[in-house]
Protein backbone atom coordinates (compact mmCIF):
# COMPACT_ATOMS: atom_id res chain seq x y z
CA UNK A 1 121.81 112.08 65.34
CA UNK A 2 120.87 108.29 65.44
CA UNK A 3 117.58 106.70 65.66
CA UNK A 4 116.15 106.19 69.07
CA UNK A 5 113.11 103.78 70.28
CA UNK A 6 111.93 100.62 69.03
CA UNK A 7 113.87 99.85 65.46
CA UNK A 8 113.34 97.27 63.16
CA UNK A 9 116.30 96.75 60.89
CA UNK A 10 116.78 95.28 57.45
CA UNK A 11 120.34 94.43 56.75
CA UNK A 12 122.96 91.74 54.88
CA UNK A 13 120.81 92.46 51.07
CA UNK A 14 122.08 94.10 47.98
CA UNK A 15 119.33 97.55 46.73
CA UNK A 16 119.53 94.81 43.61
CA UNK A 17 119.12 91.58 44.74
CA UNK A 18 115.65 89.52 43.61
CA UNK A 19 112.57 88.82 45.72
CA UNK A 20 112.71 85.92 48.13
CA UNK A 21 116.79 86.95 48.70
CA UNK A 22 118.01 85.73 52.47
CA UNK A 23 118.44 89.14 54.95
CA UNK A 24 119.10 89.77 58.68
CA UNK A 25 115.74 91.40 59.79
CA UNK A 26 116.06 92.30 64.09
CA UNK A 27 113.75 94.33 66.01
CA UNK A 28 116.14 96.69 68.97
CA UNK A 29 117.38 99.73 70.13
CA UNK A 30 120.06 101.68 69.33
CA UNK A 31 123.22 101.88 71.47
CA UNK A 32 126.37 103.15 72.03
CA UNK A 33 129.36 101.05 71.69
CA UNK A 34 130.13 101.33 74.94
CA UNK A 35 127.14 99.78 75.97
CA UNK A 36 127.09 96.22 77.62
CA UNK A 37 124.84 93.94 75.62
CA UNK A 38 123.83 90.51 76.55
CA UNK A 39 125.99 87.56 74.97
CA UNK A 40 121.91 85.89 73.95
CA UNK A 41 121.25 89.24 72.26
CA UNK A 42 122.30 89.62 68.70
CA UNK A 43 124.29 92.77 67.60
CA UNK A 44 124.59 95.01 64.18
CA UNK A 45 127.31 97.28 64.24
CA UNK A 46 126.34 100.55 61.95
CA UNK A 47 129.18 102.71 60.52
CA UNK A 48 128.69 106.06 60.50
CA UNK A 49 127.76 108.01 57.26
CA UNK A 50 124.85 109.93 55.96
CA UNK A 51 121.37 109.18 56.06
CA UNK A 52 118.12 109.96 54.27
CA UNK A 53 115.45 110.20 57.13
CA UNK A 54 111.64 109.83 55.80
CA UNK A 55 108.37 110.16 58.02
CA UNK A 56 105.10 109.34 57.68
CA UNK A 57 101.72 108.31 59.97
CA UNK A 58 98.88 106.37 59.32
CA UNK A 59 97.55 102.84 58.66
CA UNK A 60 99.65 100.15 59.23
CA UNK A 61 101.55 98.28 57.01
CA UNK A 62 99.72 100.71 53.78
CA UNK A 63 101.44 103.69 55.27
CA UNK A 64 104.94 102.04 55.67
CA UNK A 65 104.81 100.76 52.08
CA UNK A 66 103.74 103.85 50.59
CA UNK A 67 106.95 105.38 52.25
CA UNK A 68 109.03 103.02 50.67
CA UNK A 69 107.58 103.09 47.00
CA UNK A 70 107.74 107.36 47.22
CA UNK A 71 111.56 107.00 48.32
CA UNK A 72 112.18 104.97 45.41
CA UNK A 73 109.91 106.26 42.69
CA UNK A 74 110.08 109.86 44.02
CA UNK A 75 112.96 110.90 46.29
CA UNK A 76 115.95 108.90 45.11
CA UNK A 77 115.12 109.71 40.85
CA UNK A 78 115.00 113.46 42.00
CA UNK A 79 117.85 113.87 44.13
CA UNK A 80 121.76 113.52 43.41
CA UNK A 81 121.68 110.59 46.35
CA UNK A 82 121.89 106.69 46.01
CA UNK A 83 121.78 103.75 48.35
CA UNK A 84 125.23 103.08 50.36
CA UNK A 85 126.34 99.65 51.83
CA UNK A 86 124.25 99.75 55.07
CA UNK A 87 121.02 98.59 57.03
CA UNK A 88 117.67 100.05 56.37
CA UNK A 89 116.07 101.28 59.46
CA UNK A 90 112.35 101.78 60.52
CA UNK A 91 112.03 104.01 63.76
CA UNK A 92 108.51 103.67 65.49
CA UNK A 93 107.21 106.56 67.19
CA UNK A 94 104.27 105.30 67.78
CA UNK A 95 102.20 101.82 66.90
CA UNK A 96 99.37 100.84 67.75
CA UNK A 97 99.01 97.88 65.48
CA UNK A 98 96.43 99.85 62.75
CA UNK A 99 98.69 102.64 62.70
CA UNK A 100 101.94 103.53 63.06
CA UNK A 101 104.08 107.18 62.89
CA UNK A 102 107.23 106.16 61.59
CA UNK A 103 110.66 107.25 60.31
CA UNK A 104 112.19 105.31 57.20
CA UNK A 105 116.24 106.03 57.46
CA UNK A 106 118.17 104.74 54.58
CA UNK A 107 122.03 105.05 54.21
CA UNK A 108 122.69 107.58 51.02
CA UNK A 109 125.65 108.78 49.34
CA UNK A 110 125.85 111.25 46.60
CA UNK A 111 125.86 109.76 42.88
């Protein structure tokens, strides 16, 4: 499965690198590679692999930044997963601007 609906997408950074550190952040859709895309539209290609999938509603950005801290001081210590080479993406199911339902997907391999 793949994410569908509005994405934004984090991508180009090392899980290490400091604060402040350049990244390719786009907001899209997901397609196939089949798909025509516009030569003024900018393209990520996304290997295939596994994927940790995370959801969570409420306020918006608090909710969002919760999920991220619990993936990283809950999930990924307690699990035999770590961060592959990848993009991070958020999926929004819905957003209203004060609150969102999101998914958190983050490329994982086992450690």
């Amino acid at each position: 499965e793949e994410p569908a609906g509005i994405l934004a997408v984090t991508a180009d950074i090392d899980p290490d690198a400091p604060e402040g550190t350049p990244l390719t952040y786009l907001h899209g859709v997901a397609v196939r590679d089949d798909t025509a895309v516009p030569d003024e539209l900018d393209t990520l290609r996304v290997a295939e692999g596994t994927w940790a999938v995370f959801g969570a509603s409420g306020p918006f950005p608090e909710t969002l930044q919760d999920l991220w801290a619990a993936t990283a001081t809950e999930w990924f210590p307690s699990n035999p997963w770590r961060l592959r080479p990848g993009p991070s993406i958020v999926r929004y199911r819905e957003f209203t601007g004060d609150t969102a339902s999101c998914e958190l997907w983050l490329p994982v391999e086992q450690s």
